[in-house]
N, C-alpha and C. Protein backbone atom coordinates (compact mmCIF):
# COMPACT_ATOMS: atom_id res chain seq x y z
N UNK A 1 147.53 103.36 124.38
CA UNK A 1 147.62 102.08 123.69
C UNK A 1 146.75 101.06 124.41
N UNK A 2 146.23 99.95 123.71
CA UNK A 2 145.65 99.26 124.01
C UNK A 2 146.19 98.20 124.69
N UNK A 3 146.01 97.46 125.93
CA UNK A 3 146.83 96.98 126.67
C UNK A 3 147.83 97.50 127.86
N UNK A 4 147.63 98.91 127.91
CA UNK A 4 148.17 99.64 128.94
C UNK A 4 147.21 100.01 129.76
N UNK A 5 147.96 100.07 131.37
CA UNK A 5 147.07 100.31 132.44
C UNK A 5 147.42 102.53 132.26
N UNK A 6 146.55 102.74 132.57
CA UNK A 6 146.55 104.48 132.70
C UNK A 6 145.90 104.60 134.37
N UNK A 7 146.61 105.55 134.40
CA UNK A 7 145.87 106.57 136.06
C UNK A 7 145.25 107.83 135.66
N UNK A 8 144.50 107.96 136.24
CA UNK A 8 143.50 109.64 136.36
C UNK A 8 143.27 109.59 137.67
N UNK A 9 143.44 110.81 137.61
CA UNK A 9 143.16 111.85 138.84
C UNK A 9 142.67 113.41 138.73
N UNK A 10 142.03 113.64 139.41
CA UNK A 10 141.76 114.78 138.72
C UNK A 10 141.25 115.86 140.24
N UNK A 11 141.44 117.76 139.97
CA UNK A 11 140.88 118.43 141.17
C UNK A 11 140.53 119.81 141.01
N UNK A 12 140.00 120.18 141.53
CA UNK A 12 139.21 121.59 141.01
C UNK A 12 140.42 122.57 141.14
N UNK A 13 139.83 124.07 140.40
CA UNK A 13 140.72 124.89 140.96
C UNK A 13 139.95 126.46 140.27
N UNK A 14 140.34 127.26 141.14
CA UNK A 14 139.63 128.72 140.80
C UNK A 14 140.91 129.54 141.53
N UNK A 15 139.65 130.73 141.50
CA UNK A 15 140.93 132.15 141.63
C UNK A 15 140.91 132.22 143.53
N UNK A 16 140.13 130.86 144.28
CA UNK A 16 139.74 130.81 145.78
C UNK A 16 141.15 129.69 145.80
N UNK A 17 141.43 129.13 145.09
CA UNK A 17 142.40 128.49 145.47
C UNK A 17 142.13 126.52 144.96
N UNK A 18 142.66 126.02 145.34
CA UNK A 18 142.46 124.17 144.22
C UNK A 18 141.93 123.68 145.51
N UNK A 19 141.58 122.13 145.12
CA UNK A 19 140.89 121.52 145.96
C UNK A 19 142.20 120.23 146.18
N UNK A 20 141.97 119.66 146.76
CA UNK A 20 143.11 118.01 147.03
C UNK A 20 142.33 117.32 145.29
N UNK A 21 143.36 116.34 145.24
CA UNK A 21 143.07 115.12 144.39
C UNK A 21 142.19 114.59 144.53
N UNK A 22 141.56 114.13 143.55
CA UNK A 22 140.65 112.70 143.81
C UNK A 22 141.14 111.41 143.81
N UNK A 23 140.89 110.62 144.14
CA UNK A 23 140.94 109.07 144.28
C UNK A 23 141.66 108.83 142.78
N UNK A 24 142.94 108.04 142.94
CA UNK A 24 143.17 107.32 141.37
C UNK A 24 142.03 106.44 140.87
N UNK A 25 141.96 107.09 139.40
CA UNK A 25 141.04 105.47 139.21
C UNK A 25 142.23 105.13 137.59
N UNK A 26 141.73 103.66 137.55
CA UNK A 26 142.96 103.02 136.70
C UNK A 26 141.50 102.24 135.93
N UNK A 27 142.40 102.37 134.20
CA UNK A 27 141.86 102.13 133.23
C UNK A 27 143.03 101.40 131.83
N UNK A 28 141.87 100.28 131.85
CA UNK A 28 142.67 99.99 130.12
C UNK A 28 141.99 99.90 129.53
N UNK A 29 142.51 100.74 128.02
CA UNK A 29 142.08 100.98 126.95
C UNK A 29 140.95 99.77 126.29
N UNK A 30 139.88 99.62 125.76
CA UNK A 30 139.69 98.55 124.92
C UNK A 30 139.69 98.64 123.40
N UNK A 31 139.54 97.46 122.83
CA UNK A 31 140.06 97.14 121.24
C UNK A 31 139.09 98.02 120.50
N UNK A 32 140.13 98.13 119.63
CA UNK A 32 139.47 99.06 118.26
C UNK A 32 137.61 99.05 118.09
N UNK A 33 137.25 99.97 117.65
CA UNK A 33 135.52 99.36 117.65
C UNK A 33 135.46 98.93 116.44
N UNK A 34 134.20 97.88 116.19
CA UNK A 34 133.60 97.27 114.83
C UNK A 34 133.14 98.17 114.04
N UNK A 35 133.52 97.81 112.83
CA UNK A 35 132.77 98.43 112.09
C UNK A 35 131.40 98.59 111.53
N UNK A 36 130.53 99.16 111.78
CA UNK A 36 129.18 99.64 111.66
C UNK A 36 128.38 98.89 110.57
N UNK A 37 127.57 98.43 110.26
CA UNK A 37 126.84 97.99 109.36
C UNK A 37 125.86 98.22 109.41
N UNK A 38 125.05 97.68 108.16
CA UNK A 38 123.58 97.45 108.12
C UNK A 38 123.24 98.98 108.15
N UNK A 39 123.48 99.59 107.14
CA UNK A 39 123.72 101.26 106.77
C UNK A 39 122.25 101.47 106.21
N UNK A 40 121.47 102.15 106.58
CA UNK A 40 120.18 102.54 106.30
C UNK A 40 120.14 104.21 106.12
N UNK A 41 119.60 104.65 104.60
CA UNK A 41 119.34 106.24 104.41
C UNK A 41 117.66 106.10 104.27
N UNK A 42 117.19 107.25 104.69
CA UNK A 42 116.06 108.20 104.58
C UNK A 42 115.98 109.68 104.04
N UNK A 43 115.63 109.91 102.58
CA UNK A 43 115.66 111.15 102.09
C UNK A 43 114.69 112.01 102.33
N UNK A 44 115.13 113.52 102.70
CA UNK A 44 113.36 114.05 102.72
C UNK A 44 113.74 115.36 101.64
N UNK A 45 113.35 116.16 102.23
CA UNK A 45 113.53 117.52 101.33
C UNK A 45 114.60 118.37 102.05
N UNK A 46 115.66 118.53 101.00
CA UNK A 46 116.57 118.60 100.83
C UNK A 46 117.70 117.89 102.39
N UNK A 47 117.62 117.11 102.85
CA UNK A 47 118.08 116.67 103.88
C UNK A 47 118.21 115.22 103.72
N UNK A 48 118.60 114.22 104.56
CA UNK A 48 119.23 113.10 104.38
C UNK A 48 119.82 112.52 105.86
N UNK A 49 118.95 111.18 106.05
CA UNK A 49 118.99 110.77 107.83
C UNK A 49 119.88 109.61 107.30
N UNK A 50 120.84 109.40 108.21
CA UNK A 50 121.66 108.06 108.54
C UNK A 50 121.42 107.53 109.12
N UNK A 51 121.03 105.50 109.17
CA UNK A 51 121.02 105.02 110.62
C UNK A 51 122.07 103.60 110.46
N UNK A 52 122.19 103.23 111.32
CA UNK A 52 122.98 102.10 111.25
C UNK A 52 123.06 101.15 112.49
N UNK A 53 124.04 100.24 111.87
CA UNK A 53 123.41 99.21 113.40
C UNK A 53 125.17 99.16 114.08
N UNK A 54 126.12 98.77 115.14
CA UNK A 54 127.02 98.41 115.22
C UNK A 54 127.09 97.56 116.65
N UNK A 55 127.64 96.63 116.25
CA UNK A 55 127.61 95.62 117.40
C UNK A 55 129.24 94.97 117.92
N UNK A 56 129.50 96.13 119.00
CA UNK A 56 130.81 96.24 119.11
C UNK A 56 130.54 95.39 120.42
N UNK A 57 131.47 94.78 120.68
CA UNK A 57 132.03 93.99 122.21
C UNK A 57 132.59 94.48 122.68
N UNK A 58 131.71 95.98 123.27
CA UNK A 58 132.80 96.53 124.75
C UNK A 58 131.92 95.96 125.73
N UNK A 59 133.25 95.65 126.25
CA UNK A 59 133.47 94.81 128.20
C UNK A 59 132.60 95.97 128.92
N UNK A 60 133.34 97.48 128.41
CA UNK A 60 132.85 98.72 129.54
C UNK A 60 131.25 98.99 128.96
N UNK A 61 130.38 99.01 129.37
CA UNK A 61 129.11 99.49 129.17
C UNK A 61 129.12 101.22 129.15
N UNK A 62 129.91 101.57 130.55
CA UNK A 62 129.98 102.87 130.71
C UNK A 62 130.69 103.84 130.00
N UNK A 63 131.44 103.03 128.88
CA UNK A 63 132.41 103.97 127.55
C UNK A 63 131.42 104.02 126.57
N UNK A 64 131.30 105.09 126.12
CA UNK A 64 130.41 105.90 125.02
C UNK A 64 131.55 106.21 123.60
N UNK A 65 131.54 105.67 122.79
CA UNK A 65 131.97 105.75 121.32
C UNK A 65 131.68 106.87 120.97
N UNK A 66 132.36 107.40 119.71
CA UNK A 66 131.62 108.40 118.65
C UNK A 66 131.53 108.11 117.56
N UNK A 67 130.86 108.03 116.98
CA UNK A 67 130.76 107.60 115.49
C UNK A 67 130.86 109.20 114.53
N UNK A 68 131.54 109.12 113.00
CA UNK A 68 131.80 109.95 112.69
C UNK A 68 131.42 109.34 110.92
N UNK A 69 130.28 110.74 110.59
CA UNK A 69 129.97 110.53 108.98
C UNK A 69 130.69 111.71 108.60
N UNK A 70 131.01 111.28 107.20
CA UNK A 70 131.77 112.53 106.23
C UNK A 70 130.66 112.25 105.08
N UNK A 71 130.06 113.48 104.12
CA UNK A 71 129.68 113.26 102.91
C UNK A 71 130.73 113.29 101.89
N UNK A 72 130.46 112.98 100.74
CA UNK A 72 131.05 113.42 99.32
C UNK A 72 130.02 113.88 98.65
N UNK A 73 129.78 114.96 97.47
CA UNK A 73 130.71 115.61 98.03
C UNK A 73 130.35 116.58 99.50
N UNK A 74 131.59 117.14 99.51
CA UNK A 74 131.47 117.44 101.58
C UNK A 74 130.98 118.55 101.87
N UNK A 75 130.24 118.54 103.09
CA UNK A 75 129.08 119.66 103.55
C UNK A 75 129.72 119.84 104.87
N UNK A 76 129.07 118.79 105.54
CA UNK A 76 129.99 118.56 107.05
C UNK A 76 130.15 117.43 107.60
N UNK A 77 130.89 117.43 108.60
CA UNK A 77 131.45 116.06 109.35
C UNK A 77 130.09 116.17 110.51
N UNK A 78 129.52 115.00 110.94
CA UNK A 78 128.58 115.04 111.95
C UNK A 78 129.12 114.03 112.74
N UNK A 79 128.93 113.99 113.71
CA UNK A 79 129.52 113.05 115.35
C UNK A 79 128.54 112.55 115.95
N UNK A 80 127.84 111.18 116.22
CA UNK A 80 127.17 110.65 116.77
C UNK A 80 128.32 110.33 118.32
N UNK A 81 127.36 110.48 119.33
CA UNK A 81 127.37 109.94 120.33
C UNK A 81 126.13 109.31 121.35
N UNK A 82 126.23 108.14 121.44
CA UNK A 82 125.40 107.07 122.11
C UNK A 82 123.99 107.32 121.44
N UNK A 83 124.07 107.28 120.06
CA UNK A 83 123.04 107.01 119.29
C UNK A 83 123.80 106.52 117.52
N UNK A 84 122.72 105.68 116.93
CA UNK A 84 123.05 105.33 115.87
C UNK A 84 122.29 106.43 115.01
N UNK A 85 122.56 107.34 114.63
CA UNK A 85 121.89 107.94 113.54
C UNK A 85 121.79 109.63 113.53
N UNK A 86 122.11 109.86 112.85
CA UNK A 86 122.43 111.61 111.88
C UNK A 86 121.60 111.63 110.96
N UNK A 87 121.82 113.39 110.91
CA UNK A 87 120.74 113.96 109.72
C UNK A 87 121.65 114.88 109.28
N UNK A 88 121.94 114.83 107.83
CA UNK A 88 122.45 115.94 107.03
C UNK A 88 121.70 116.76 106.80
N UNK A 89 121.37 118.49 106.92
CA UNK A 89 120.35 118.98 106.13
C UNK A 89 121.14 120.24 105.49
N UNK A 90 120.24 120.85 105.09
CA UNK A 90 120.52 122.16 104.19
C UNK A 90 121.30 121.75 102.65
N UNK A 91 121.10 120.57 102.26
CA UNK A 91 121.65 119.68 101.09
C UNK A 91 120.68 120.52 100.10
N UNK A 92 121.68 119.74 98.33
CA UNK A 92 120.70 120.26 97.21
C UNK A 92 120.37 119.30 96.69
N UNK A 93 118.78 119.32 96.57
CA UNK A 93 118.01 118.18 96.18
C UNK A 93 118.32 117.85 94.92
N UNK A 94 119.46 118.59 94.23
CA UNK A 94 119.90 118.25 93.16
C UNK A 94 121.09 117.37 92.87
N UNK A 95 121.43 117.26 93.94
CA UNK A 95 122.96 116.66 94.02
C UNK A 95 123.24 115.06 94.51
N UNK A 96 123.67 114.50 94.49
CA UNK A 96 124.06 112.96 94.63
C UNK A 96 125.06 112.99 95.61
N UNK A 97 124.47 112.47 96.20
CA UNK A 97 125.58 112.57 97.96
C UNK A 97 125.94 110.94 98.34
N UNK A 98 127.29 111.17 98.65
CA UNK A 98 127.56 109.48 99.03
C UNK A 98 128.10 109.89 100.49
N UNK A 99 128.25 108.89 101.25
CA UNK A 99 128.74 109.18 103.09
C UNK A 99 129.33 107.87 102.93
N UNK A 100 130.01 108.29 104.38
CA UNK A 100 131.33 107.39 104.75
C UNK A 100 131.56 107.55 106.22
């Protein structure tokens, strides 16, 4: 939840035996992310690029988001991480595709 302090710790371990703990480190969650705008497509043959802009106010620089497109109708789910923009391909140049 947002507004709660969390602990991590974390330590190796194999079939030689574990290592000690690491150092706590303490974290709070931040607020929901913005929602994405300024939605830009590029069609080519038979494929289809997403880009977009999102201008979220995280405090942490060092937290990496995922962004997540679905088509209609549905092919696959694609996962951006620390980039704005996906490519659907193997689509039919016949078909009318909407994303979300």
């Amino acid at each position: 939840r947002n507004g709660w302090d969390y602990s991590f710790k974390v330590r190796a371990k194999n079939i030689f035996g574990q290592s000690d703990w690491s150092n706590n480190i303490r974290l709070r969650p931040l607020k929901k992310p913005d929602e994405p705008n300024e939605i830009h497509t590029v069609s080519g043959d038979k494929r289809i690029t997403i880009f977009w802009f999102s201008f979220d106010n995280m405090e942490e620089p060092d937290i990496n988001g995922r962004f997540t497109v679905i088509s209609d109708p549905p092919t696959t789910e694609l996962k951006a991480k620390g980039k704005h923009k996906v490519e659907f391909q193997a689509l039919d140049n016949n078909q009318f595709y909407r994303f979300k």
